[in-house]
C-alpha atoms as a PDB file:
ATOM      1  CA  UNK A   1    -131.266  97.728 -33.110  1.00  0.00           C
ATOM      2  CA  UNK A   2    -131.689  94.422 -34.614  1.00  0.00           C
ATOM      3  CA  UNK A   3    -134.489  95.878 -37.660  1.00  0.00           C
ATOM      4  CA  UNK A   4    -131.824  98.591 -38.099  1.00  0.00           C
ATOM      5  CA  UNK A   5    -128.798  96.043 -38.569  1.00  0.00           C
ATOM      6  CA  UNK A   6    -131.108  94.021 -40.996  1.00  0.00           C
ATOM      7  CA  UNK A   7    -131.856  97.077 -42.570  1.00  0.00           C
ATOM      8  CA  UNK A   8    -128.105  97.469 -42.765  1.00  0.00           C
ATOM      9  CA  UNK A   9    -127.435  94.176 -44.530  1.00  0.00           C
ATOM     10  CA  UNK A  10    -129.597  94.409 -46.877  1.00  0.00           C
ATOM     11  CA  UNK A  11    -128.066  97.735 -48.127  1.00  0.00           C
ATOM     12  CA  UNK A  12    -124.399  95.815 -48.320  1.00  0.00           C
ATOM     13  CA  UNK A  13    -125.930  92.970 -50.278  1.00  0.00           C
ATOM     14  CA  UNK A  14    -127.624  95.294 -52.474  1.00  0.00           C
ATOM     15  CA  UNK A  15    -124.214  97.278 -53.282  1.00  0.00           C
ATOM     16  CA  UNK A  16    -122.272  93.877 -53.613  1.00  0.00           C
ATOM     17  CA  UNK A  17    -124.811  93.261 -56.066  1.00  0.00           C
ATOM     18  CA  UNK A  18    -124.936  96.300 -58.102  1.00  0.00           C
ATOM     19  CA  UNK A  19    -121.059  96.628 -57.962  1.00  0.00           C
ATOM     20  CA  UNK A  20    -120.826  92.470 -59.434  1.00  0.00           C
ATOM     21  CA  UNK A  21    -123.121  93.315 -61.782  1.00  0.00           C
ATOM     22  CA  UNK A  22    -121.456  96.316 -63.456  1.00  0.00           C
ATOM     23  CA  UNK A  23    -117.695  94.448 -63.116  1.00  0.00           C
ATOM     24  CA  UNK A  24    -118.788  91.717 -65.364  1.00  0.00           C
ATOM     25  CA  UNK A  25    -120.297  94.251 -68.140  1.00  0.00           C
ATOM     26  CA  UNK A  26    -116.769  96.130 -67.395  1.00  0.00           C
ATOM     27  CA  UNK A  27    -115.074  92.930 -67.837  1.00  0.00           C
ATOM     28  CA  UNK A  28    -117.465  91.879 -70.622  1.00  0.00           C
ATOM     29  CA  UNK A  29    -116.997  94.939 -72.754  1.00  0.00           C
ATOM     30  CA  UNK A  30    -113.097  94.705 -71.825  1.00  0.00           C
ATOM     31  CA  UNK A  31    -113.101  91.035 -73.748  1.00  0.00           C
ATOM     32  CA  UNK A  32    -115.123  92.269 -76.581  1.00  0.00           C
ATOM     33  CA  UNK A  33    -113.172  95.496 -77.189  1.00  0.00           C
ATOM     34  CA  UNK A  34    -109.889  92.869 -77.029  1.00  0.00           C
ATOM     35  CA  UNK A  35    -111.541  90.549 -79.739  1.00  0.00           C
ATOM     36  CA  UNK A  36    -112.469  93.560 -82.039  1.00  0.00           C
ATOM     37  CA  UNK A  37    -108.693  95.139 -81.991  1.00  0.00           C
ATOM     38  CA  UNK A  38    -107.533  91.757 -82.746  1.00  0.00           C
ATOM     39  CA  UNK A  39    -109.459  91.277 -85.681  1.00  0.00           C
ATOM     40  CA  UNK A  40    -108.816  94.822 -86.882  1.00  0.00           C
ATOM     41  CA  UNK A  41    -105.203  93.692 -86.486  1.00  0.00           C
ATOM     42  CA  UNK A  42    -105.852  90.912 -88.436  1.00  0.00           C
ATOM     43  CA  UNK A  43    -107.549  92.553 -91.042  1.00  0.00           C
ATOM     44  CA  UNK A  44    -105.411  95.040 -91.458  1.00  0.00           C
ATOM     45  CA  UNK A  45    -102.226  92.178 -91.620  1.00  0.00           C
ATOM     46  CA  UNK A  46    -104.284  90.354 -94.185  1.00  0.00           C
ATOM     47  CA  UNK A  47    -105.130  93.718 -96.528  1.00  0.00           C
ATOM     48  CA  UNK A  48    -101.060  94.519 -96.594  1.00  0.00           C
ATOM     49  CA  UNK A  49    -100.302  90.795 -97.405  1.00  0.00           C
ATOM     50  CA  UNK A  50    -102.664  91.170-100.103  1.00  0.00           C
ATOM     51  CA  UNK A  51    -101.264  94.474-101.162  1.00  0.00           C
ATOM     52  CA  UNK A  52     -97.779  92.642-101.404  1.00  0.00           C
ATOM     53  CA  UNK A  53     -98.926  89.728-103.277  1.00  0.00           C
ATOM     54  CA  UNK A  54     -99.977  92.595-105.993  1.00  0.00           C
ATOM     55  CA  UNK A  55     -96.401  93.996-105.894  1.00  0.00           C
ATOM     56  CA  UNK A  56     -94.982  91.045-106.220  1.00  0.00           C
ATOM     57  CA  UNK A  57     -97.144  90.194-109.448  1.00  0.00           C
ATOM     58  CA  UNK A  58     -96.224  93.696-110.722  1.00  0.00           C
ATOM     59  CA  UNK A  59     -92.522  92.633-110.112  1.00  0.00           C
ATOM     60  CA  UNK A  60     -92.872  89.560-111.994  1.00  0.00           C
ATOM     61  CA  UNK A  61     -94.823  91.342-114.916  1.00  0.00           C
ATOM     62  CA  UNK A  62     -91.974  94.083-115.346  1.00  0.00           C
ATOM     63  CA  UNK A  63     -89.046  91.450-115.303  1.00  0.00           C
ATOM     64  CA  UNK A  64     -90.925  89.411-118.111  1.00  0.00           C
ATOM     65  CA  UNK A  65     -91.124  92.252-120.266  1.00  0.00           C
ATOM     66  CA  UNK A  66     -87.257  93.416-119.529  1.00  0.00           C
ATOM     67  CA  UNK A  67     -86.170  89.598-120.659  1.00  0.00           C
ATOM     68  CA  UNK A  68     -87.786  90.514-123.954  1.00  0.00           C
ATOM     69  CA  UNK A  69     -88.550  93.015-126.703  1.00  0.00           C
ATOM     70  CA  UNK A  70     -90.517  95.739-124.750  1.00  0.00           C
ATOM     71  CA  UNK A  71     -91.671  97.423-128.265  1.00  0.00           C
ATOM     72  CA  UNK A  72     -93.031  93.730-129.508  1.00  0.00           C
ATOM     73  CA  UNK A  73     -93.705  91.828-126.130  1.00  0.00           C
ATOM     74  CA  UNK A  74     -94.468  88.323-126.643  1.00  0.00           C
ATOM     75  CA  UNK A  75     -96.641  86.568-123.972  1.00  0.00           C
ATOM     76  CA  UNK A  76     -97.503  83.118-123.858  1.00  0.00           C
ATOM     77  CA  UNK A  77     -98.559  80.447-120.457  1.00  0.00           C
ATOM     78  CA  UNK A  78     -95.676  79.055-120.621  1.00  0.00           C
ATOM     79  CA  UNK A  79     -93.793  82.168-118.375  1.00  0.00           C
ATOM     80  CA  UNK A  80     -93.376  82.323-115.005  1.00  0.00           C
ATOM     81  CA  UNK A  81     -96.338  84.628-114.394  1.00  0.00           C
ATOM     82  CA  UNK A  82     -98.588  81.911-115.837  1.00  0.00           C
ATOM     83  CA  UNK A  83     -97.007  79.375-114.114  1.00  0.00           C
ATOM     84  CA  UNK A  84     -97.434  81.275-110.420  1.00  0.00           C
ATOM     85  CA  UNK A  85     -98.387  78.017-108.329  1.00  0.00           C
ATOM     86  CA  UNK A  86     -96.686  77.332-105.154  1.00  0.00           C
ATOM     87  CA  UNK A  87     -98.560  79.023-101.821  1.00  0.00           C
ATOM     88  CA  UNK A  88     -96.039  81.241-100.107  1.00  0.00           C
ATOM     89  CA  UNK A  89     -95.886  80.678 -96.129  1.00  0.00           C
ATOM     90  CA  UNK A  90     -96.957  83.196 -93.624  1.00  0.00           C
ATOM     91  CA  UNK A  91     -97.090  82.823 -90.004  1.00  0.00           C
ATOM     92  CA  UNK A  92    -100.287  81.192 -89.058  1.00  0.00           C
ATOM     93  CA  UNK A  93    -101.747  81.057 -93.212  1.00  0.00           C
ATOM     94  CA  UNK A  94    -100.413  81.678 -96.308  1.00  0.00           C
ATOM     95  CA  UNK A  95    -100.407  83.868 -99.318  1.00  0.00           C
ATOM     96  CA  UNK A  96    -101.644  82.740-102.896  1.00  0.00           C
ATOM     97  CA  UNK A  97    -100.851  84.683-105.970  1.00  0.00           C
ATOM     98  CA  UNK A  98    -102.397  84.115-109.233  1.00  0.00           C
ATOM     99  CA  UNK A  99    -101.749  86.127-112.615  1.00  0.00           C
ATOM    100  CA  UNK A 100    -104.192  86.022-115.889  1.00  0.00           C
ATOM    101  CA  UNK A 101    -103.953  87.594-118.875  1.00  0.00           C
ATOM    102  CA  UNK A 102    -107.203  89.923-119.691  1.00  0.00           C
ATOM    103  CA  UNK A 103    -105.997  90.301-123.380  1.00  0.00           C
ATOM    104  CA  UNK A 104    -106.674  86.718-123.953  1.00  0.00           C
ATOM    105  CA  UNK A 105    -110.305  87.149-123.492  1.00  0.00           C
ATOM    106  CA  UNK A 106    -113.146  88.359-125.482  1.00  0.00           C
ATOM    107  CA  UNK A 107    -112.939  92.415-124.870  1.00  0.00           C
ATOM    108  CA  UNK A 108    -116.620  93.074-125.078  1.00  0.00           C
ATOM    109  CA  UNK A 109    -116.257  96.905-125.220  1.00  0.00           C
ATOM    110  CA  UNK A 110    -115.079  96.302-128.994  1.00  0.00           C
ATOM    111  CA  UNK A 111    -118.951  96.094-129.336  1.00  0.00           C
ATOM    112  CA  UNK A 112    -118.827 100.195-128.990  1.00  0.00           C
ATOM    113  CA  UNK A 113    -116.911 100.548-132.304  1.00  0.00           C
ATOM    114  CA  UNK A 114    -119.295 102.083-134.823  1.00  0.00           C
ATOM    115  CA  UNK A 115    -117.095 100.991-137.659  1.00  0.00           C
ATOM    116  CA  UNK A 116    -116.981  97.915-139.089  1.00  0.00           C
ATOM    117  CA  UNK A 117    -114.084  96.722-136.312  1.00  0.00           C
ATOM    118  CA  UNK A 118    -117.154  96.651-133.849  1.00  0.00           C
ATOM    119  CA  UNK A 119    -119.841  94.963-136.336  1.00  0.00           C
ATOM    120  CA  UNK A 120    -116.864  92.589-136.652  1.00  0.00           C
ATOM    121  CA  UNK A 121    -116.569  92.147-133.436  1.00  0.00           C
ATOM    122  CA  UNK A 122    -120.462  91.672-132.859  1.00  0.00           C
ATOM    123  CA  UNK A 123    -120.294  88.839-135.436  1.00  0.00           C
ATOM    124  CA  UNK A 124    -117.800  87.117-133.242  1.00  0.00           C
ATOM    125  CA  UNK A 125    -119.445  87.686-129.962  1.00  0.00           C
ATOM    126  CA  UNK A 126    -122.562  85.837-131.643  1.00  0.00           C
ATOM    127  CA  UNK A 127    -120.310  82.988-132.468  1.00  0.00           C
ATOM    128  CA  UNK A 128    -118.919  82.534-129.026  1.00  0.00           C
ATOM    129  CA  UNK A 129    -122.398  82.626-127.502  1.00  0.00           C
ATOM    130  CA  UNK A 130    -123.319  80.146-130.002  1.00  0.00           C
ATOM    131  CA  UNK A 131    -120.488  77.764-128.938  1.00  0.00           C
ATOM    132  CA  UNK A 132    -121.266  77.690-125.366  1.00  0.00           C
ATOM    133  CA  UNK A 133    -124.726  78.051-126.202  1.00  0.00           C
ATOM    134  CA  UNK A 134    -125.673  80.942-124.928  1.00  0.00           C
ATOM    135  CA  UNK A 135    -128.644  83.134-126.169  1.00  0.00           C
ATOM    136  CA  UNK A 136    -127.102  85.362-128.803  1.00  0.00           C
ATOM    137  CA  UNK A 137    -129.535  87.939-127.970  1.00  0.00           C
ATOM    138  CA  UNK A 138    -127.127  89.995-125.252  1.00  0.00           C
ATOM    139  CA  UNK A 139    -125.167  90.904-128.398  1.00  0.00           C
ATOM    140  CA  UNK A 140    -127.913  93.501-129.246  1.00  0.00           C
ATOM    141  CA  UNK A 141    -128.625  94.203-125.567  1.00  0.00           C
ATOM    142  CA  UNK A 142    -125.047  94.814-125.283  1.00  0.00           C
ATOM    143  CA  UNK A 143    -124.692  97.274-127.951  1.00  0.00           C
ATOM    144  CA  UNK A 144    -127.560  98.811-126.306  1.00  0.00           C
ATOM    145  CA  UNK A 145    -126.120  98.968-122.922  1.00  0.00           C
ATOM    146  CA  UNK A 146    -122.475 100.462-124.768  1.00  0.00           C
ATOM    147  CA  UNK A 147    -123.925 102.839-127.242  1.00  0.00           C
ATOM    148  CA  UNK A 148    -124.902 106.539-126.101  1.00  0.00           C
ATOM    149  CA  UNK A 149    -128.254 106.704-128.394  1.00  0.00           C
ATOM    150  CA  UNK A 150    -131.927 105.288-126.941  1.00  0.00           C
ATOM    151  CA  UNK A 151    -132.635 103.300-129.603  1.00  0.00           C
ATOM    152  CA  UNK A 152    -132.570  99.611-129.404  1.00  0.00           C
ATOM    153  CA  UNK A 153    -130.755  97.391-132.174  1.00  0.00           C
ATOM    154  CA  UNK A 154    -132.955  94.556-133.486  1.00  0.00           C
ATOM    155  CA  UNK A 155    -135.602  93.205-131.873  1.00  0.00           C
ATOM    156  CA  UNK A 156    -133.959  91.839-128.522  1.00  0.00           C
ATOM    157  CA  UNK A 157    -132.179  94.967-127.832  1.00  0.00           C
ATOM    158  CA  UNK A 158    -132.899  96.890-124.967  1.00  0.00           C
ATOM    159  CA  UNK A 159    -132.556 100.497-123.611  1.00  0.00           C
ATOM    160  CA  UNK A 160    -134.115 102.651-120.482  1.00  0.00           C
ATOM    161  CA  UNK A 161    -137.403 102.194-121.595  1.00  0.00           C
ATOM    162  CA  UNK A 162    -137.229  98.284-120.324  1.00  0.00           C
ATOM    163  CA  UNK A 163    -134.635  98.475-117.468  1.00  0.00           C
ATOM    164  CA  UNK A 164    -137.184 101.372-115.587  1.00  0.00           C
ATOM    165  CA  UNK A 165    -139.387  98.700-115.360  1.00  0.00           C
ATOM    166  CA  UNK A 166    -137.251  96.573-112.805  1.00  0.00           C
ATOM    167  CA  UNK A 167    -137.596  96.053-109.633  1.00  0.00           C
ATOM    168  CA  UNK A 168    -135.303  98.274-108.572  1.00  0.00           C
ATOM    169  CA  UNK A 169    -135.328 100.765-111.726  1.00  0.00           C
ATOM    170  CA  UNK A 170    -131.855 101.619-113.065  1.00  0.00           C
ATOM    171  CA  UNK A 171    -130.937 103.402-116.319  1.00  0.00           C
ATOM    172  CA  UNK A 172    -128.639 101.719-119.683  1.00  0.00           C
ATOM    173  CA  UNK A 173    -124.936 102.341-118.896  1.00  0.00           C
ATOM    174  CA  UNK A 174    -124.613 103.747-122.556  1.00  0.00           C
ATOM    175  CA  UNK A 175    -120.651 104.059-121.684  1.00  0.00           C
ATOM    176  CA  UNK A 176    -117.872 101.063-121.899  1.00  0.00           C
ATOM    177  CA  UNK A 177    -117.944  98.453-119.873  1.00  0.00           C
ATOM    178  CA  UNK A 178    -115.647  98.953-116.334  1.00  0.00           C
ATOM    179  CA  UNK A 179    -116.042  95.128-115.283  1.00  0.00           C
ATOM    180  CA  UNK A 180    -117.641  91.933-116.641  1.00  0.00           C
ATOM    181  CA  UNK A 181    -120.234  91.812-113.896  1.00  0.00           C
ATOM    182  CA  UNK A 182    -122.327  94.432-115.695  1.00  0.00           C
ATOM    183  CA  UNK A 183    -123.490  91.537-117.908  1.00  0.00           C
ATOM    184  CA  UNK A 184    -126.029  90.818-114.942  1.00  0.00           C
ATOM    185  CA  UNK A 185    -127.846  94.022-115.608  1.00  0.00           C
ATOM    186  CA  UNK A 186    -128.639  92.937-119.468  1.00  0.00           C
ATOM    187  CA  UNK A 187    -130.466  90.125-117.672  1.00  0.00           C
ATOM    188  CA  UNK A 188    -128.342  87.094-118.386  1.00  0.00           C
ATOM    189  CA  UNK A 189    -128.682  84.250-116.263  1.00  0.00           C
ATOM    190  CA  UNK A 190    -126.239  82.943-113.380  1.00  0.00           C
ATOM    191  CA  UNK A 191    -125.449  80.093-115.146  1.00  0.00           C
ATOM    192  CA  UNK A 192    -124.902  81.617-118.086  1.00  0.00           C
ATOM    193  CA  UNK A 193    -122.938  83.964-116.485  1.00  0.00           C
ATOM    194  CA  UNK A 194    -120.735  81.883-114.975  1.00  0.00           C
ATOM    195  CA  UNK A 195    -119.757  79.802-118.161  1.00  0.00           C
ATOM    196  CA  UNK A 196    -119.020  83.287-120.119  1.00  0.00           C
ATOM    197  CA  UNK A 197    -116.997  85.166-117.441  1.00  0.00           C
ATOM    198  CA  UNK A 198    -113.686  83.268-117.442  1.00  0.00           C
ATOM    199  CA  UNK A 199    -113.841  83.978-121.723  1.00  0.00           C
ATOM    200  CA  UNK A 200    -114.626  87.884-121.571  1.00  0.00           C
ATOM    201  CA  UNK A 201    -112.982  91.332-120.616  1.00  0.00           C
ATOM    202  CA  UNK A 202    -113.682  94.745-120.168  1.00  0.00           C
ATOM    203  CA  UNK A 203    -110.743  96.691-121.595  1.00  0.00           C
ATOM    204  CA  UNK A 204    -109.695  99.771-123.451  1.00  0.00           C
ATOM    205  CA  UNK A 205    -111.493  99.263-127.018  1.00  0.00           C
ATOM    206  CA  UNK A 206    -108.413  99.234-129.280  1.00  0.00           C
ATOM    207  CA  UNK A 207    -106.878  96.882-126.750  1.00  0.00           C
ATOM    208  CA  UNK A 208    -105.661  93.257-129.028  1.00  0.00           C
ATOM    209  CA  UNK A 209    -106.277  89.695-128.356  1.00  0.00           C
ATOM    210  CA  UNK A 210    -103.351  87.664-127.449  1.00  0.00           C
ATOM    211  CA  UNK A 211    -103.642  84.540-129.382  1.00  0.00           C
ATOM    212  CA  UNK A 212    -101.270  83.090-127.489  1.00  0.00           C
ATOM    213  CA  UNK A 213    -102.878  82.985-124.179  1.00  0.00           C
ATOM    214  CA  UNK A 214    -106.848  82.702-125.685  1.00  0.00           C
ATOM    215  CA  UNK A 215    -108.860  79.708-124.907  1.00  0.00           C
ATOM    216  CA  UNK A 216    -110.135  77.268-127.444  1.00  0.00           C
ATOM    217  CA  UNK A 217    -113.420  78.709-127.397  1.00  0.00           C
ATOM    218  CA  UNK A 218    -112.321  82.431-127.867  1.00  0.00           C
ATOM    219  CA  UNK A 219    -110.066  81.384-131.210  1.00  0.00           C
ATOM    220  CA  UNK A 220    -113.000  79.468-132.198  1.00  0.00           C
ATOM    221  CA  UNK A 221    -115.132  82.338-132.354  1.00  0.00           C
ATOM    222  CA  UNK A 222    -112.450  84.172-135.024  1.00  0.00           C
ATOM    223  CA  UNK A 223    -114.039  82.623-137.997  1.00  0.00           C
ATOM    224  CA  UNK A 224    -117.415  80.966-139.418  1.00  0.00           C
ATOM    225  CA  UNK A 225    -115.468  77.730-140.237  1.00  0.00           C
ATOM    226  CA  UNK A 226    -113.426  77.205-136.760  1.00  0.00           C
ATOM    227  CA  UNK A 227    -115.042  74.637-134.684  1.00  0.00           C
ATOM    228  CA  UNK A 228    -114.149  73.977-130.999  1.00  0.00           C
ATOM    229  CA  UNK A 229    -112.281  70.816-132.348  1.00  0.00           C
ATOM    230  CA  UNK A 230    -110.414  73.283-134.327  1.00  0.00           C
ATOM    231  CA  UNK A 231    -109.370  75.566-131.475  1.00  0.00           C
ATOM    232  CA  UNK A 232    -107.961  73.380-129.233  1.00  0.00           C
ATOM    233  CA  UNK A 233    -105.664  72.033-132.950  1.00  0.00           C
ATOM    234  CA  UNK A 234    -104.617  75.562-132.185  1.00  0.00           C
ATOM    235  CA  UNK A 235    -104.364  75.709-128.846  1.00  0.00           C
ATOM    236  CA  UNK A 236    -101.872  72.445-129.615  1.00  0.00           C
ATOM    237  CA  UNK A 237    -100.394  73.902-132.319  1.00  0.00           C
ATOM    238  CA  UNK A 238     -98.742  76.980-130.505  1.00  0.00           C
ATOM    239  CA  UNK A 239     -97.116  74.867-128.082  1.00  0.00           C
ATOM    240  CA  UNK A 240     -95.487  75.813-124.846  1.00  0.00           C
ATOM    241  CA  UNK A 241     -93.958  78.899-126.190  1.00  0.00           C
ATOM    242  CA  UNK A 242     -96.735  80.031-128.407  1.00  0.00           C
ATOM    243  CA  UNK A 243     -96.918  81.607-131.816  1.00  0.00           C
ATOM    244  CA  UNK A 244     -93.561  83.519-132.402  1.00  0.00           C
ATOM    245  CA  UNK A 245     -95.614  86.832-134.506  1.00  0.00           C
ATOM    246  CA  UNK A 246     -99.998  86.641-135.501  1.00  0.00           C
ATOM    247  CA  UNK A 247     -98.870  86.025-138.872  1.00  0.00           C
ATOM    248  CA  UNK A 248     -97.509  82.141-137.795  1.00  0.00           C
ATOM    249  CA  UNK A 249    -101.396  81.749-136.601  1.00  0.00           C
ATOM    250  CA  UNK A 250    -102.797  83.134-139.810  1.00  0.00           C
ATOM    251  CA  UNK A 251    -100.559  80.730-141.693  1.00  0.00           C
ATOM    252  CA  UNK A 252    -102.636  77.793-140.432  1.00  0.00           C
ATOM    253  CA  UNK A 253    -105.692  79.084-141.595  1.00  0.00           C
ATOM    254  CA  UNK A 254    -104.838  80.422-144.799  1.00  0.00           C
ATOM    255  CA  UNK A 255    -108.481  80.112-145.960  1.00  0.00           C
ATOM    256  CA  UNK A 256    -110.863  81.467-143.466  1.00  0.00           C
ATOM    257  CA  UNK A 257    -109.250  84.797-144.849  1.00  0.00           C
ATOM    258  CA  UNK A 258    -109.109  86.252-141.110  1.00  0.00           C
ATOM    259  CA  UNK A 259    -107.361  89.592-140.754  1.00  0.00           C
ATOM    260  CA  UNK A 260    -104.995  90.298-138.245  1.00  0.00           C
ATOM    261  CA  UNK A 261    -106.076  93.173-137.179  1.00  0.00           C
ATOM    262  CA  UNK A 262    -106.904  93.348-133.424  1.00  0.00           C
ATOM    263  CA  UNK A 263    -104.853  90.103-132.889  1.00  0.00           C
ATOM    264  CA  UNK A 264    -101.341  90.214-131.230  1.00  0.00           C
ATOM    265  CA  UNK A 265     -98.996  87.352-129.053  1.00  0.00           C
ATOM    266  CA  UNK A 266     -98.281  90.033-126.448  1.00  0.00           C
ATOM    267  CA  UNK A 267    -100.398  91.317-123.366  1.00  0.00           C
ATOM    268  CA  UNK A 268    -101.251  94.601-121.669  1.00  0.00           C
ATOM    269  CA  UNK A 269    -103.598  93.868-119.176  1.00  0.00           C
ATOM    270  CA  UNK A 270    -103.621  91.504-116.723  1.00  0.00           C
ATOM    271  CA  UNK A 271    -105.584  90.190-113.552  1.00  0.00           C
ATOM    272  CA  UNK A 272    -104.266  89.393-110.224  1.00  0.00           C
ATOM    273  CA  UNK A 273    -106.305  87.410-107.594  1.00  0.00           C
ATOM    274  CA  UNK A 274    -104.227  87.189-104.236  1.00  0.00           C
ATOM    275  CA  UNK A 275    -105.783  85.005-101.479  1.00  0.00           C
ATOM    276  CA  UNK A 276    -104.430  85.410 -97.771  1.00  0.00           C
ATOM    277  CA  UNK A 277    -105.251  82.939 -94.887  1.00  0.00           C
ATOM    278  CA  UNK A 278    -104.359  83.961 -91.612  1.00  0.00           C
ATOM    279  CA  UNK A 279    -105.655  82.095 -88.770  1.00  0.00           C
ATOM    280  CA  UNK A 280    -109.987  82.295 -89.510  1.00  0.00           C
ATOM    281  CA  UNK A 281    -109.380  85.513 -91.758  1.00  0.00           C
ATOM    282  CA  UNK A 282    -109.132  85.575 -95.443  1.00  0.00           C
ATOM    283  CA  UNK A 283    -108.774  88.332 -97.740  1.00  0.00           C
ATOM    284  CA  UNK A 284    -109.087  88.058-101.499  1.00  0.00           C
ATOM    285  CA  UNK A 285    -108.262  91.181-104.097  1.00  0.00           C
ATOM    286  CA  UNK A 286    -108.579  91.151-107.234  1.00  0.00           C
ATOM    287  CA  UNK A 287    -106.624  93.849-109.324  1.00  0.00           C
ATOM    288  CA  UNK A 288    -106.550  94.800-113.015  1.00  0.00           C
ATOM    289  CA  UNK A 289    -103.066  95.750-113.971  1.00  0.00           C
ATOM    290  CA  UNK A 290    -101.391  97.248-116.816  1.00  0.00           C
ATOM    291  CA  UNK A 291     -98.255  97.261-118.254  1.00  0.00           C
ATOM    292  CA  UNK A 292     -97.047  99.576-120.932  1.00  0.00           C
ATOM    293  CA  UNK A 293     -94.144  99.047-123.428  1.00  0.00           C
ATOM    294  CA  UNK A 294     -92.124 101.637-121.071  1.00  0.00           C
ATOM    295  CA  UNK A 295     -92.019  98.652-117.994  1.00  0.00           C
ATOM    296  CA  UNK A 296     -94.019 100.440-115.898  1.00  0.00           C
ATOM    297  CA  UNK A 297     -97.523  98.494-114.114  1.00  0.00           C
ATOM    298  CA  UNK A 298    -100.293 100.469-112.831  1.00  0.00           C
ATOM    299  CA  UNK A 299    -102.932  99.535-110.709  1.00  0.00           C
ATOM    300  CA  UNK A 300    -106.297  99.858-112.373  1.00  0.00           C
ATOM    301  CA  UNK A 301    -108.890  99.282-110.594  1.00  0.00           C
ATOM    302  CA  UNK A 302    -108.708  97.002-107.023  1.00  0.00           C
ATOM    303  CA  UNK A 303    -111.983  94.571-105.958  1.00  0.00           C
ATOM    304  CA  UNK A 304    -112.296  92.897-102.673  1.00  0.00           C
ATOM    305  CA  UNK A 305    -116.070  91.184-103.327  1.00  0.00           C
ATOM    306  CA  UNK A 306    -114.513  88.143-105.597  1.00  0.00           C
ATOM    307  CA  UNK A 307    -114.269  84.811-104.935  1.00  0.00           C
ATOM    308  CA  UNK A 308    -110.925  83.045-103.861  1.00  0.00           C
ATOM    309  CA  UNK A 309    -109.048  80.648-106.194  1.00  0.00           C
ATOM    310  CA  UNK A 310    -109.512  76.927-106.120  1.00  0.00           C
ATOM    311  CA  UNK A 311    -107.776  75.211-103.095  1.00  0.00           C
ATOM    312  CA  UNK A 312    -103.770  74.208-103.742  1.00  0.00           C
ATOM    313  CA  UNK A 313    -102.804  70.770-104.298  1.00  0.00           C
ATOM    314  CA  UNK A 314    -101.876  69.107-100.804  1.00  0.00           C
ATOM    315  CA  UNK A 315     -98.651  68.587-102.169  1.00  0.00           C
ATOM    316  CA  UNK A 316     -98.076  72.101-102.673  1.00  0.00           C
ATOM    317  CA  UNK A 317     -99.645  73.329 -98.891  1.00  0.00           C
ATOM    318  CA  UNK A 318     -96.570  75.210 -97.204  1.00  0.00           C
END
């Protein structure tokens, strides 16, 4: 009897065992499958605050047109869209909101023109580089990269015949640009990169530069004789409210003989970068926008790989 009660307690231990073990994977699983809901909650929380940060920038972007002349909009950084600061509060983070105008930029996809408004605007893509010292090379590798033929322009240009030999092999776009980051592919540098980005677009071709809202070294880059000095006089010189038509800019530089054409002091496109914080999770999106003379704001395109914007003043934390 006493072998078969051993016998006996062994089998009870062994059960106790096997039944402790597969409690704590039930209870293990049970805690993991509670974690992952809750940061699909929070993730999904953060992706609709994001998405309302975008309506409210589309709000704000339709009620600055209405205050003016829709047919002749005038946009400048001194309107409350520029000025879009102060975090808003959310329970456990807060939302940022943060509006640009594209049309101040550079729009490098005026390098597709064939005419002379795209050898034009080649000439002053070679300036800019020049100014922040950038190899003006990428403005024949970016023809190259807009154009549809296989032929390269100059001797730095560049087509499939060069690209197939990188490591991965990828083809020349030959179509208009659909975001800035493409520049990467023509080779340039990070840190070139990174000091030509905030200065450059990719919009619609015909699409104007505000002069109102361009930096010093984008008004520079108008004419052979501007110097960077001579842009930020500008930049000075329009004041908080901007240049009231292009012809008041052309007035102060009466002898560079620029034309106006592709100049304006009112925007179409627009970028939004909306940073949420809740709890450990943070969501940036980045959306291209634009508005039409009519007051309606569409959503372009939408990008979630971007970096967020630089931290708030402390005296502006919620």
């Amino acid at each position: 009897m006493k072998p078969q009660r051993g016998m006996a307690l062994i089998t009870v231990l062994v059960v106790v065992a096997v039944v402790t073990v597969v409690c704590a994977g039930i209870i293990a699983r049970q805690q993991l499958a509670i974690r992952s809901t809750a940061n699909q909650l929070l993730v999904r929380q953060a992706w609709h605050y994001a998405l309302g940060g975008e309506i409210l920038a589309k709000a704000i972007l339709r009620r600055d047109l209405q205050q003016g002349d829709p047919r002749a909009p005038r946009d400048h950084l001194g309107e409350p869209w520029a000025q879009l600061r102060t975090p808003f509060a959310l329970d456990n983070g807060m939302l940022r909101v943060q509006i640009l105008d594209a049309s101040g930029r550079f729009n490098l996809n005026r390098l597709a023109d064939a005419g002379e408004a795209g050898e034009a605007a080649r000439v002053q893509f070679r300036r800019l580089l020049a100014i922040l010292q950038i190899d003006v090379a990428y403005v024949e590798r970016l023809t190259d990269w807009l154009d549809e033929d296989s032929e390269p322009q100059g001797g730095a240009g560049a087509e499939d015949d060069q690209y197939l030999l990188a490591q991965p092999a990828y083809r020349a776009a030959n179509r208009l640009l659909t975001d800035v980051s493409e520049l990467r592919l023509l080779g340039m540098a990070e840190r070139d990169y990174q000091r030509l980005q905030p200065l450059v677009s990719a919009l619609p071709v015909e699409a104007p530069l505000n002069i109102n809202t361009a930096s010093a070294p984008v008004i520079a880059s108008l004419a052979e004789g501007l110097s960077l000095a001579d842009g930020v006089a500008l930049i000075e010189a329009r004041g908080a409210e901007g240049f009231s038509d292009v012809q008041a800019f052309l007035g102060r530089l009466p002898a560079l003989g620029i034309s106006g054409g592709g100049l304006a002091v009112g925007s179409m496109h627009f970028e939004v970068l909306t940073e949420v914080q809740i709890g450990e999770r943070r969501q940036v999106l980045h959306s291209q926008l634009q508005r039409t003379t009519e007051g309606k704001v569409y959503v372009l395109a939408r990008d979630l790989g971007r970096s967020g914007l630089p931290a708030p003043d402390k005296e502006q934390q919620p």
